[in-house]
PDB file of N, CA and C in Angstrom:
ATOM      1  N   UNK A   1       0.805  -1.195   0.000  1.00  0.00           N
ATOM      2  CA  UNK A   1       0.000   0.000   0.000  1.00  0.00           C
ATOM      3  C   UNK A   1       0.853   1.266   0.000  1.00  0.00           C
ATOM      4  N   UNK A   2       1.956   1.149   0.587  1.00  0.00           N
ATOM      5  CA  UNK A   2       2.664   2.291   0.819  1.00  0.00           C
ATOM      6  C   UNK A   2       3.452   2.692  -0.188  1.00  0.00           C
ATOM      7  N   UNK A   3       3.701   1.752  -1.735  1.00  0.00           N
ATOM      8  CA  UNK A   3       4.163   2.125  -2.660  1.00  0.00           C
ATOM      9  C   UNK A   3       3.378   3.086  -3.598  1.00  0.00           C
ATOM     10  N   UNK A   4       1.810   2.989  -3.546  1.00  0.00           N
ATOM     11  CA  UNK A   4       0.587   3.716  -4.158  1.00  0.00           C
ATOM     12  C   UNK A   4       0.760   5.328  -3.640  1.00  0.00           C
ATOM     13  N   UNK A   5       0.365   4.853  -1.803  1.00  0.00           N
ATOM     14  CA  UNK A   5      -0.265   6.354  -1.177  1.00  0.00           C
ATOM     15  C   UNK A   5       0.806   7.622  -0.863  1.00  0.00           C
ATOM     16  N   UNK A   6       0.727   8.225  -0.762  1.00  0.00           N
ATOM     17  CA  UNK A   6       1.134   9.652  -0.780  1.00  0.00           C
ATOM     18  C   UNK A   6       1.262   9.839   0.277  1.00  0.00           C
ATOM     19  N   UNK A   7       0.483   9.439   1.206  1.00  0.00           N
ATOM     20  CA  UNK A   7       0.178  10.147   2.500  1.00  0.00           C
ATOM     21  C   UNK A   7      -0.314   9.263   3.664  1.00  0.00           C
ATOM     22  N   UNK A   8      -0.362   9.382   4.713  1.00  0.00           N
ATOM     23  CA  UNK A   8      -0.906   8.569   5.943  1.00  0.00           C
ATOM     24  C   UNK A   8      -1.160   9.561   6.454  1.00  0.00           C
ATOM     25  N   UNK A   9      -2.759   9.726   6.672  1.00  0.00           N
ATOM     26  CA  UNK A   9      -4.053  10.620   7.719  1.00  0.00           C
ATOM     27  C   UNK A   9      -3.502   9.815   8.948  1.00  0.00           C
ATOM     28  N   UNK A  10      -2.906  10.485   9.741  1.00  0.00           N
ATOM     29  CA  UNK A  10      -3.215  10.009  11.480  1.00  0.00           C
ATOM     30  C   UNK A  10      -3.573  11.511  12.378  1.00  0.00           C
ATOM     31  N   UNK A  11      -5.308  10.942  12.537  1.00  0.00           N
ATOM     32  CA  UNK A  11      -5.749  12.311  12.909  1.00  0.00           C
ATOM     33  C   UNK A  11      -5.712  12.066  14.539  1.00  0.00           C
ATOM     34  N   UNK A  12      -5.160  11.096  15.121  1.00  0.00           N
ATOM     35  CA  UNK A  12      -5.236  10.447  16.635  1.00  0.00           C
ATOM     36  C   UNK A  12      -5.047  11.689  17.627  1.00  0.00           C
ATOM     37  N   UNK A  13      -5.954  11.700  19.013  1.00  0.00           N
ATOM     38  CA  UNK A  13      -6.124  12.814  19.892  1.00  0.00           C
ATOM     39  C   UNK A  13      -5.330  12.405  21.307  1.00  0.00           C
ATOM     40  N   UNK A  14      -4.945  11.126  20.918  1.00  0.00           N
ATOM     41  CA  UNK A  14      -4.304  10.067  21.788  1.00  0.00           C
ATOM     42  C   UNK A  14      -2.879  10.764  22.301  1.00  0.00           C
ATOM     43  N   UNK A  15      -2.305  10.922  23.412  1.00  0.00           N
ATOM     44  CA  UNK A  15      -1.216  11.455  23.678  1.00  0.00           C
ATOM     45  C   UNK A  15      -0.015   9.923  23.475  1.00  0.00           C
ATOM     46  N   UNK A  16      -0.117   9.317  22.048  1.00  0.00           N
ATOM     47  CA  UNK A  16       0.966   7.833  21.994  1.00  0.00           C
ATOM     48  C   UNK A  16       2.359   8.390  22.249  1.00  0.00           C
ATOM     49  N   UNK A  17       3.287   7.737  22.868  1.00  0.00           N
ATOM     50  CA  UNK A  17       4.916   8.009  23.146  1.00  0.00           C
ATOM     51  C   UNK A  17       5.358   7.401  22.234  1.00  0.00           C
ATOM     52  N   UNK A  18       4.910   6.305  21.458  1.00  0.00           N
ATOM     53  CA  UNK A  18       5.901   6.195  20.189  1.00  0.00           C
ATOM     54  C   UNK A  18       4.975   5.513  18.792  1.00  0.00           C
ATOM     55  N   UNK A  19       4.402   6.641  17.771  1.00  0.00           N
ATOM     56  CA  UNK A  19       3.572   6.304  17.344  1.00  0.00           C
ATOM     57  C   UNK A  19       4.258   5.325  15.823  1.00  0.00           C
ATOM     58  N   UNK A  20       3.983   3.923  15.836  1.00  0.00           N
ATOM     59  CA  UNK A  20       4.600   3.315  15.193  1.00  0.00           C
ATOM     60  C   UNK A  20       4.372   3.148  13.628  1.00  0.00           C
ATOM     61  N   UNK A  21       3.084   3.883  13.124  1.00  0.00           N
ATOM     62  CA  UNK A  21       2.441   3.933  12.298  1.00  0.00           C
ATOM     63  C   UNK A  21       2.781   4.985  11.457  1.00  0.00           C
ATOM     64  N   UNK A  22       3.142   5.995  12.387  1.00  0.00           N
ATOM     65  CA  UNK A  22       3.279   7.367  11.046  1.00  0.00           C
ATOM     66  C   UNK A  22       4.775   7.130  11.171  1.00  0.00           C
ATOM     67  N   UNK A  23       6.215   5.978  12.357  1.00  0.00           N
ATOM     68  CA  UNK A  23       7.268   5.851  11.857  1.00  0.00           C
ATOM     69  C   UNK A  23       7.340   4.822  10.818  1.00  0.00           C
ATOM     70  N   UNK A  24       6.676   4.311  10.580  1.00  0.00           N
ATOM     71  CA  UNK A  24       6.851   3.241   9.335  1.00  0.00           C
ATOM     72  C   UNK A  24       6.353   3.668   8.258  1.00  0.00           C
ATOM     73  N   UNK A  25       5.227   4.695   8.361  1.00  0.00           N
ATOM     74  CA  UNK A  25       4.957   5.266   6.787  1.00  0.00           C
ATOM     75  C   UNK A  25       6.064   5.759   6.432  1.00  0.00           C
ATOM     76  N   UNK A  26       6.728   6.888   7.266  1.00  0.00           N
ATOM     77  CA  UNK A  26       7.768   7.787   6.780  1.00  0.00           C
ATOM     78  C   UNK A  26       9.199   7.226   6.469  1.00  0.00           C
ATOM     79  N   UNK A  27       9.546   5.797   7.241  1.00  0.00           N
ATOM     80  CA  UNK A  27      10.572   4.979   6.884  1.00  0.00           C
ATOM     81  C   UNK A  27      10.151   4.423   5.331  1.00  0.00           C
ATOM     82  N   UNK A  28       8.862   3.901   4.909  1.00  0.00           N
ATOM     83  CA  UNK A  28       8.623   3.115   3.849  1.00  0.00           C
ATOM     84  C   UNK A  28       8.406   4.787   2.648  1.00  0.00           C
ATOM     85  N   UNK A  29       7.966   5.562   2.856  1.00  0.00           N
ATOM     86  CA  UNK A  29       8.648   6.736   1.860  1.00  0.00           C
ATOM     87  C   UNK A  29       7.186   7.366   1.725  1.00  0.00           C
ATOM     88  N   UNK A  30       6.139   7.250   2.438  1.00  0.00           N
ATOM     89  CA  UNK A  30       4.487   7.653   2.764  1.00  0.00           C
ATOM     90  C   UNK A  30       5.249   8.717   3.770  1.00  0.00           C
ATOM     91  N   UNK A  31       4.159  10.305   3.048  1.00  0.00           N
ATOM     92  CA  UNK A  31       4.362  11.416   4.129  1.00  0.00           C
ATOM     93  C   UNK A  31       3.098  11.276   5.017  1.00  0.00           C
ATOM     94  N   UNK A  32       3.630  12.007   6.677  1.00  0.00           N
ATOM     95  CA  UNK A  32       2.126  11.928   7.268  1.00  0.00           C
ATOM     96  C   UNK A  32       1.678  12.827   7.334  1.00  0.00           C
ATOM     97  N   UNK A  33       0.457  13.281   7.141  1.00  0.00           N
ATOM     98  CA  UNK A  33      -0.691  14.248   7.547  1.00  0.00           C
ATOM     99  C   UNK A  33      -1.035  14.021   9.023  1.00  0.00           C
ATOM    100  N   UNK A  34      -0.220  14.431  10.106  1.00  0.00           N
ATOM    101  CA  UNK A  34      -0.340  13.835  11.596  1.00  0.00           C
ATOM    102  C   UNK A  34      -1.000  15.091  12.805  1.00  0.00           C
ATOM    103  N   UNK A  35      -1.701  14.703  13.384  1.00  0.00           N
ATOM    104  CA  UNK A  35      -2.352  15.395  14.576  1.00  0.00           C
ATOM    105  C   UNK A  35      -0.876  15.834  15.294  1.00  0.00           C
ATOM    106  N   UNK A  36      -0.563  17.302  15.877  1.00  0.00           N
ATOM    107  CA  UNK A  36       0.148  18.023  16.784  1.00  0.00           C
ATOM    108  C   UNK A  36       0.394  17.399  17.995  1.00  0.00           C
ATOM    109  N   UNK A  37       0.759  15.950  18.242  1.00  0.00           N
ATOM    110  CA  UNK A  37      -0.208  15.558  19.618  1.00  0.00           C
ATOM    111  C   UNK A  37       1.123  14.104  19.729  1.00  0.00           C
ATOM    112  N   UNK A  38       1.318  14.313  21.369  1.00  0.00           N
ATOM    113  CA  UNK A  38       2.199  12.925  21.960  1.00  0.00           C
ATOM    114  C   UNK A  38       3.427  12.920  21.362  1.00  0.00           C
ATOM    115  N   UNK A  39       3.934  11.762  20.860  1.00  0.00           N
ATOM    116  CA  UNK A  39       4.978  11.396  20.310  1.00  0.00           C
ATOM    117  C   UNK A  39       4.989  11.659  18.909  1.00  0.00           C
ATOM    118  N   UNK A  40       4.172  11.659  18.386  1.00  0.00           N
ATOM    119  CA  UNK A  40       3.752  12.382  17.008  1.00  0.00           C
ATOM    120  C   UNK A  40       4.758  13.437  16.703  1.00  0.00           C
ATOM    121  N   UNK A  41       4.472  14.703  17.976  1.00  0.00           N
ATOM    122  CA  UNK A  41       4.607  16.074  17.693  1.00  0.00           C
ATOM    123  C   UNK A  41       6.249  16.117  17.964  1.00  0.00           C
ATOM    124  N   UNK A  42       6.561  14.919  18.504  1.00  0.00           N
ATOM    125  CA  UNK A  42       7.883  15.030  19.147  1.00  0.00           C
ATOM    126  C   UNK A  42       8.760  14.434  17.833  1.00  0.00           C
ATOM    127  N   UNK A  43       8.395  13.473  17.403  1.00  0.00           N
ATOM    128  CA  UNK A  43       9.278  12.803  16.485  1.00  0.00           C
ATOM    129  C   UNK A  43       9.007  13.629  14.923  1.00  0.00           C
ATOM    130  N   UNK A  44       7.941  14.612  15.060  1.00  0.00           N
ATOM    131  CA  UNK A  44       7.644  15.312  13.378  1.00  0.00           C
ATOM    132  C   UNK A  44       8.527  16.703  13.573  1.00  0.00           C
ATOM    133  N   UNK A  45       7.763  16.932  14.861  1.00  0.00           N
ATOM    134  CA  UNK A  45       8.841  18.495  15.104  1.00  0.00           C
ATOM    135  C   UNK A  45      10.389  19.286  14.211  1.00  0.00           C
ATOM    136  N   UNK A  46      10.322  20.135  14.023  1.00  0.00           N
ATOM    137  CA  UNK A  46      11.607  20.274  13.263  1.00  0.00           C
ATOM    138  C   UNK A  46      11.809  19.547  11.945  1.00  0.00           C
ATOM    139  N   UNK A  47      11.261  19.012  11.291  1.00  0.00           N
ATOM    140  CA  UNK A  47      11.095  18.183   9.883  1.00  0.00           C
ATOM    141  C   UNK A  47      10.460  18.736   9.192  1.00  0.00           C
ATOM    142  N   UNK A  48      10.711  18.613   7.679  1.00  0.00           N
ATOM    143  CA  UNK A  48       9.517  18.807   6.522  1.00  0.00           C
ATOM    144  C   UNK A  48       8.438  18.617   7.086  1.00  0.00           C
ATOM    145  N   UNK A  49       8.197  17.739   7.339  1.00  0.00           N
ATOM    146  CA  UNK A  49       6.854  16.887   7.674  1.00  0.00           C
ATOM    147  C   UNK A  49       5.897  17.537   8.555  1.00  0.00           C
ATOM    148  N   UNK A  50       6.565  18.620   9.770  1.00  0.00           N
ATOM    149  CA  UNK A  50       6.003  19.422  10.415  1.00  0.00           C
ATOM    150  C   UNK A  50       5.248  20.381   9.816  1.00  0.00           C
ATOM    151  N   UNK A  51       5.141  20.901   8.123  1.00  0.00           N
ATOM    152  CA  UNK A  51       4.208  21.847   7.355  1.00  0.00           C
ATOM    153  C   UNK A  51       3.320  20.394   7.476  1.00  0.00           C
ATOM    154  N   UNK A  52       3.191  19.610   7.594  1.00  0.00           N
ATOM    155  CA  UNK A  52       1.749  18.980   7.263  1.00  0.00           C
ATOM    156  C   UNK A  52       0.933  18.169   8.625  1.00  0.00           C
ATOM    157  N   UNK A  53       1.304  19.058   9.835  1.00  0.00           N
ATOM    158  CA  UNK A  53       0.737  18.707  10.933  1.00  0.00           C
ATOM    159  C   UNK A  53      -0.015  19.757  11.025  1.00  0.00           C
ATOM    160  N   UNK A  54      -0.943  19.232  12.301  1.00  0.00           N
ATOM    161  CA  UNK A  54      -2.327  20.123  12.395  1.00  0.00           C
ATOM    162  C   UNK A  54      -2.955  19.989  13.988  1.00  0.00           C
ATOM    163  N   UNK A  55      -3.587  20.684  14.218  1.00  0.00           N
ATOM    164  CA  UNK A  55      -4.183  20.681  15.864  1.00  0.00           C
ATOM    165  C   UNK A  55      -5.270  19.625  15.664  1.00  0.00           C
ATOM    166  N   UNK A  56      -5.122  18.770  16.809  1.00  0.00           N
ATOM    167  CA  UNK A  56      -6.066  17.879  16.926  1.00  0.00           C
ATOM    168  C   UNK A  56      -7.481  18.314  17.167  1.00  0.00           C
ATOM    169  N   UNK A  57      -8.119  17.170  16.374  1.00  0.00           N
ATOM    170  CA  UNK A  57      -9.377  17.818  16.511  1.00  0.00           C
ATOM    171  C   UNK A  57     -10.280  18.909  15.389  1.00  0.00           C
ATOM    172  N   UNK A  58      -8.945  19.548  14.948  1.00  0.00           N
ATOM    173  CA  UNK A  58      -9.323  20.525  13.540  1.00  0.00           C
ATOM    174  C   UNK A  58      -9.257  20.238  12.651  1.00  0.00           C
ATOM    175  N   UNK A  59     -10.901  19.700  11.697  1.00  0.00           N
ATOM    176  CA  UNK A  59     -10.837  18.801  10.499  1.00  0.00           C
ATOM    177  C   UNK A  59     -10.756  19.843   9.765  1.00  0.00           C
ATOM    178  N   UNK A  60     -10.918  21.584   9.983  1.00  0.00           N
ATOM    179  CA  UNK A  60     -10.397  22.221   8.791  1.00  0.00           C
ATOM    180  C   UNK A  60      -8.980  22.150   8.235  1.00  0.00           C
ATOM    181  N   UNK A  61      -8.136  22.312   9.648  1.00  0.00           N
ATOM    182  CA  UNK A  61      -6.731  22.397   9.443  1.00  0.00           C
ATOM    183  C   UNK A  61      -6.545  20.986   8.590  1.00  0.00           C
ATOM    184  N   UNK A  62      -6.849  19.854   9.274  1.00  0.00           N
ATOM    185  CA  UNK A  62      -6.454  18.794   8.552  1.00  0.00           C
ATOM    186  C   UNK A  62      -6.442  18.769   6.978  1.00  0.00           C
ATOM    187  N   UNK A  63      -8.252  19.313   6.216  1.00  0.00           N
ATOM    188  CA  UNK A  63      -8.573  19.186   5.165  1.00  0.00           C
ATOM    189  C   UNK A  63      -6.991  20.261   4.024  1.00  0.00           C
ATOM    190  N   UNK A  64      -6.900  20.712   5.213  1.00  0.00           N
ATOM    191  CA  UNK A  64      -6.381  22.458   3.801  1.00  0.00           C
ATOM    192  C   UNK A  64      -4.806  21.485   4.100  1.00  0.00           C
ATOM    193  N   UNK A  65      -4.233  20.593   5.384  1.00  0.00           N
ATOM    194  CA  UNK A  65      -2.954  19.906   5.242  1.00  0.00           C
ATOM    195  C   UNK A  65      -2.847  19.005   3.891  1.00  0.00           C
ATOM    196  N   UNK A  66      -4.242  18.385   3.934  1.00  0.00           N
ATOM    197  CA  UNK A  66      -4.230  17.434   2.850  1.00  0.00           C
ATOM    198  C   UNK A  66      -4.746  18.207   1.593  1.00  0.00           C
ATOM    199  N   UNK A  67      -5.241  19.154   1.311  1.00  0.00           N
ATOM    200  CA  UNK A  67      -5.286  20.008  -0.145  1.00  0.00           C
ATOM    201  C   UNK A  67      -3.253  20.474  -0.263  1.00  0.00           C
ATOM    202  N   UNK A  68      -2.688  20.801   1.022  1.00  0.00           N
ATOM    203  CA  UNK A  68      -1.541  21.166   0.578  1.00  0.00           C
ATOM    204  C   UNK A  68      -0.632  20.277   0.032  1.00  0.00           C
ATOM    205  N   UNK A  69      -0.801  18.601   0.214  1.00  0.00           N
ATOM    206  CA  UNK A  69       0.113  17.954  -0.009  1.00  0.00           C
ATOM    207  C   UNK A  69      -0.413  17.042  -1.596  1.00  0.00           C
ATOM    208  N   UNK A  70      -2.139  17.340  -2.142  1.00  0.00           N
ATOM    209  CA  UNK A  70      -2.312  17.286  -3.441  1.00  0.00           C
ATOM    210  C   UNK A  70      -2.068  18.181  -4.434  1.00  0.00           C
ATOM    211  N   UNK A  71      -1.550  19.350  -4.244  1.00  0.00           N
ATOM    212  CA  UNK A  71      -1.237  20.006  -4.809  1.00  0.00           C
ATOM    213  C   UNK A  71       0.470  19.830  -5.629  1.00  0.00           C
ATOM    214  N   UNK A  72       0.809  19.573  -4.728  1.00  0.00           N
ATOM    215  CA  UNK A  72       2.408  18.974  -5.382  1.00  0.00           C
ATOM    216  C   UNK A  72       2.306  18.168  -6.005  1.00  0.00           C
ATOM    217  N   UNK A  73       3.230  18.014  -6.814  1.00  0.00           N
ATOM    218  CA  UNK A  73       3.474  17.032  -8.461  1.00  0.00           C
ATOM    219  C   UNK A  73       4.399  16.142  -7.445  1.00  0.00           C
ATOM    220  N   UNK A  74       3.934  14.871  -8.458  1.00  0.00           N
ATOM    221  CA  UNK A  74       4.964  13.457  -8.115  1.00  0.00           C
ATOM    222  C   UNK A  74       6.103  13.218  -7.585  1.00  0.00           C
ATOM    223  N   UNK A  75       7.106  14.277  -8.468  1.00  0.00           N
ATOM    224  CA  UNK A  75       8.449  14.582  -8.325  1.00  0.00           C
ATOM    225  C   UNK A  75       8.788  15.191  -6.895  1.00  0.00           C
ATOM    226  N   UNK A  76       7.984  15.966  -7.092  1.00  0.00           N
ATOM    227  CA  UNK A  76       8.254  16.925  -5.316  1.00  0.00           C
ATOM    228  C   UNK A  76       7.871  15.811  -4.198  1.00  0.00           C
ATOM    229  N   UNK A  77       6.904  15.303  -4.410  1.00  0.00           N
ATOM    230  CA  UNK A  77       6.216  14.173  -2.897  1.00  0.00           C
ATOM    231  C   UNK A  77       7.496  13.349  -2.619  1.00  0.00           C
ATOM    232  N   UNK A  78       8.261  12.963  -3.983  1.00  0.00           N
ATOM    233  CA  UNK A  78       8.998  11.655  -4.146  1.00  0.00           C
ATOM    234  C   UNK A  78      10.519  12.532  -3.418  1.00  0.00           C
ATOM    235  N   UNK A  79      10.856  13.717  -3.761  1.00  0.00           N
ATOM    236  CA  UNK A  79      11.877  13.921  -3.008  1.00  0.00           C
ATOM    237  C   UNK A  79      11.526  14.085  -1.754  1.00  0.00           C
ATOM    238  N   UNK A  80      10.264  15.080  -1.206  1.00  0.00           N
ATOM    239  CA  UNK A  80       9.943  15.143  -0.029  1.00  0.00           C
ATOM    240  C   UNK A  80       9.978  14.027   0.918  1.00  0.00           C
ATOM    241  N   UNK A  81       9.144  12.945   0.746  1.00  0.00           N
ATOM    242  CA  UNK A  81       9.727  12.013   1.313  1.00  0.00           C
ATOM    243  C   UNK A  81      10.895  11.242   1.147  1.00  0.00           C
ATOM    244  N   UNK A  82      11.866  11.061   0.151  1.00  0.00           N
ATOM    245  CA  UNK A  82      13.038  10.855   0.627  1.00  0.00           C
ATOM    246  C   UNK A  82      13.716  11.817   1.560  1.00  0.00           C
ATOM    247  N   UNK A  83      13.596  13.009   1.383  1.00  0.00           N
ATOM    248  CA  UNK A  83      14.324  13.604   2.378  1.00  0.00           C
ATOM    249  C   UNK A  83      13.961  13.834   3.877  1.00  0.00           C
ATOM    250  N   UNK A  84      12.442  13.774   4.075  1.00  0.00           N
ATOM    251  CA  UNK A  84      11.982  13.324   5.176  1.00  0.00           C
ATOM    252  C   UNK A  84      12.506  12.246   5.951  1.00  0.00           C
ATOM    253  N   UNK A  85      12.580  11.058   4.936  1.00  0.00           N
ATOM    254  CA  UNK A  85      13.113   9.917   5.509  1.00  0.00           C
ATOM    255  C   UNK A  85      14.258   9.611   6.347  1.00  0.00           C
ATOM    256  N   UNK A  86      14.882  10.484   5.696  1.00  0.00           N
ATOM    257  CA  UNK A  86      16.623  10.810   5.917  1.00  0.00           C
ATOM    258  C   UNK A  86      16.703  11.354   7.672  1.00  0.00           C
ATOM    259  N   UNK A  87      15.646  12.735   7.692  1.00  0.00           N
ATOM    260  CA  UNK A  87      15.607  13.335   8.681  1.00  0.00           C
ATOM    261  C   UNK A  87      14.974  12.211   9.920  1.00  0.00           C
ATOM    262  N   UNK A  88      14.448  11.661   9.575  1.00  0.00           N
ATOM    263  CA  UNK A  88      13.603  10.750  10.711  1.00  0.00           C
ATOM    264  C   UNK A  88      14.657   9.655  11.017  1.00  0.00           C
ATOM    265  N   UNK A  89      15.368   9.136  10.183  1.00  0.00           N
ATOM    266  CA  UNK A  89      16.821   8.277  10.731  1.00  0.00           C
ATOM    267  C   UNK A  89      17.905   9.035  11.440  1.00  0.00           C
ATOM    268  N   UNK A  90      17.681  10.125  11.127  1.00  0.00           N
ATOM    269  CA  UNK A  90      18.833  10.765  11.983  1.00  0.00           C
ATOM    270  C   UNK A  90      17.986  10.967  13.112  1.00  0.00           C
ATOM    271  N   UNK A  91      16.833  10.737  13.674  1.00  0.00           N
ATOM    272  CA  UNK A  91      16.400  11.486  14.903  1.00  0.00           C
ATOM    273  C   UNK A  91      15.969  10.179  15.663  1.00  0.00           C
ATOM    274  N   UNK A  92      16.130   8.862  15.122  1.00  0.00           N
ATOM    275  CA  UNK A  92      16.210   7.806  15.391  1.00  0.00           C
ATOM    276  C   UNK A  92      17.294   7.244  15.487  1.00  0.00           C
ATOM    277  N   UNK A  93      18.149   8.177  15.950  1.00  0.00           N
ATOM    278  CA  UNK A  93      19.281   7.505  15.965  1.00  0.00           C
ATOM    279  C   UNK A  93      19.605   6.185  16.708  1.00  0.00           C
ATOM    280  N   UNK A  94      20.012   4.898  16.557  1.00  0.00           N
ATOM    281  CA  UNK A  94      19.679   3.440  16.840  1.00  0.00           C
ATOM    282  C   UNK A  94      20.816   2.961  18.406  1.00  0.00           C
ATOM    283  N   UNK A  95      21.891   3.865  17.513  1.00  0.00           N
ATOM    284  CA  UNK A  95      23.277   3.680  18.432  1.00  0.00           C
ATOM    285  C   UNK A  95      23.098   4.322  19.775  1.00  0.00           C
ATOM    286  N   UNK A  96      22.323   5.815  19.739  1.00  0.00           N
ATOM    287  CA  UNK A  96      22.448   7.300  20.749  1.00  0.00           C
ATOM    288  C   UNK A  96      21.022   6.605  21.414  1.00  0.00           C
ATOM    289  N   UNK A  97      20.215   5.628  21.338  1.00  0.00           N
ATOM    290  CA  UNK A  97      19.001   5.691  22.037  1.00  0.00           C
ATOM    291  C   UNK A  97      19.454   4.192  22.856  1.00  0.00           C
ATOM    292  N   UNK A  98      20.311   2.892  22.001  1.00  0.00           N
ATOM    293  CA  UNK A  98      21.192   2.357  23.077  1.00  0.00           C
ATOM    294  C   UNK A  98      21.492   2.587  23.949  1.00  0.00           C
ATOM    295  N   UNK A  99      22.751   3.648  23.373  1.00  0.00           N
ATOM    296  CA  UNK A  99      23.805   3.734  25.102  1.00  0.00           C
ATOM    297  C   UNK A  99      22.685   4.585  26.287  1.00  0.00           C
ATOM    298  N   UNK A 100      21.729   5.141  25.187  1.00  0.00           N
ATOM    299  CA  UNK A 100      20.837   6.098  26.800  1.00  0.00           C
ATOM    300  C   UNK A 100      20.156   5.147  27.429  1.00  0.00           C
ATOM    301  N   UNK A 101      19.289   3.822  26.542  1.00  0.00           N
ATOM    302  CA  UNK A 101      18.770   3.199  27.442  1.00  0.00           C
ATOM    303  C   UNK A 101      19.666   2.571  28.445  1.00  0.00           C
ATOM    304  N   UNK A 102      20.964   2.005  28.146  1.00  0.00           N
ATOM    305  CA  UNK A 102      22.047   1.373  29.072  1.00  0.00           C
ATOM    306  C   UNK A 102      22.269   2.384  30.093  1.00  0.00           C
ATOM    307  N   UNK A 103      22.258   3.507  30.090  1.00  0.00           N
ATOM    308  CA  UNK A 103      22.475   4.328  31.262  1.00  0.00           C
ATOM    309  C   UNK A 103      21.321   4.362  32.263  1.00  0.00           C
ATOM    310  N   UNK A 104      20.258   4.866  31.432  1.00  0.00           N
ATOM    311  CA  UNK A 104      18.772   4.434  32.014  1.00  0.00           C
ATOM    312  C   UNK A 104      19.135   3.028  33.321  1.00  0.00           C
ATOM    313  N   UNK A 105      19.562   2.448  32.985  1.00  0.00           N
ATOM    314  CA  UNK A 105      19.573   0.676  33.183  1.00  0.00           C
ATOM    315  C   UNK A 105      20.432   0.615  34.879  1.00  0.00           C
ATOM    316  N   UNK A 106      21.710   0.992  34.228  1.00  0.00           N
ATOM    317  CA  UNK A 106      23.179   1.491  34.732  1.00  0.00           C
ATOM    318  C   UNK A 106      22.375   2.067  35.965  1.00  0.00           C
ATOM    319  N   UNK A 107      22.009   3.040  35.912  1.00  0.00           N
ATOM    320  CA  UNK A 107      21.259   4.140  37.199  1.00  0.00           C
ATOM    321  C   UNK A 107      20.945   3.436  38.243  1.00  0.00           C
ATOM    322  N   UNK A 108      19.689   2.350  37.887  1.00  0.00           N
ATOM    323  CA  UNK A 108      18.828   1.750  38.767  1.00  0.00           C
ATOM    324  C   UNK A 108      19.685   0.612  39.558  1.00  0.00           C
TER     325      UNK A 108
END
């Protein structure tokens, strides 16, 4: 599915700490249209991807996020999310969230 869509609607009001759905769209190369909200706002923050977030709850904001991201031609979505992608591996960093959980660990 994620080779077709453009986009992943996650309009969730849910405060999730690690929303696994809009990280796998944006790893598989799907931009999200994501609610301002939880882990969402934390892991979109500072990214491209942050022009296409919206206050929860506001199906206007949502509608005019998703008129903004049909408006772009193929070419643009296709770099946008590669370069999105890029940004979301660097903020996932695999190695830097290791050694913190080992310290986490270490502490107790």
């Amino acid at each position: 599915m994620h080779k077709q869509a453009w986009a992943l609607i996650f309009p969730s009001i849910c405060e999730e700490p690690f929303p696994y759905a809009v990280v796998e769209a944006v790893l598989l190369g799907t931009i999200p249209i994501a609610a301002r909200v939880g882990g969402v706002k934390e892991l979109l923050d500072n990214t491209l991807a942050s022009a296409y977030m919206f206050t929860p709850g506001c199906v206007n904001e949502l509608v005019e996020k998703i008129k903004g991201l049909c408006m772009l031609d193929r070419s643009k979505i296709t770099t946008f999310s590669y370069e999105l992608r890029t940004e979301i591996f660097k903020k996932l960093n695999l190695g830097k969230l290791n050694r913190k959980s080992s310290r986490c660990f270490e502490a107790s």
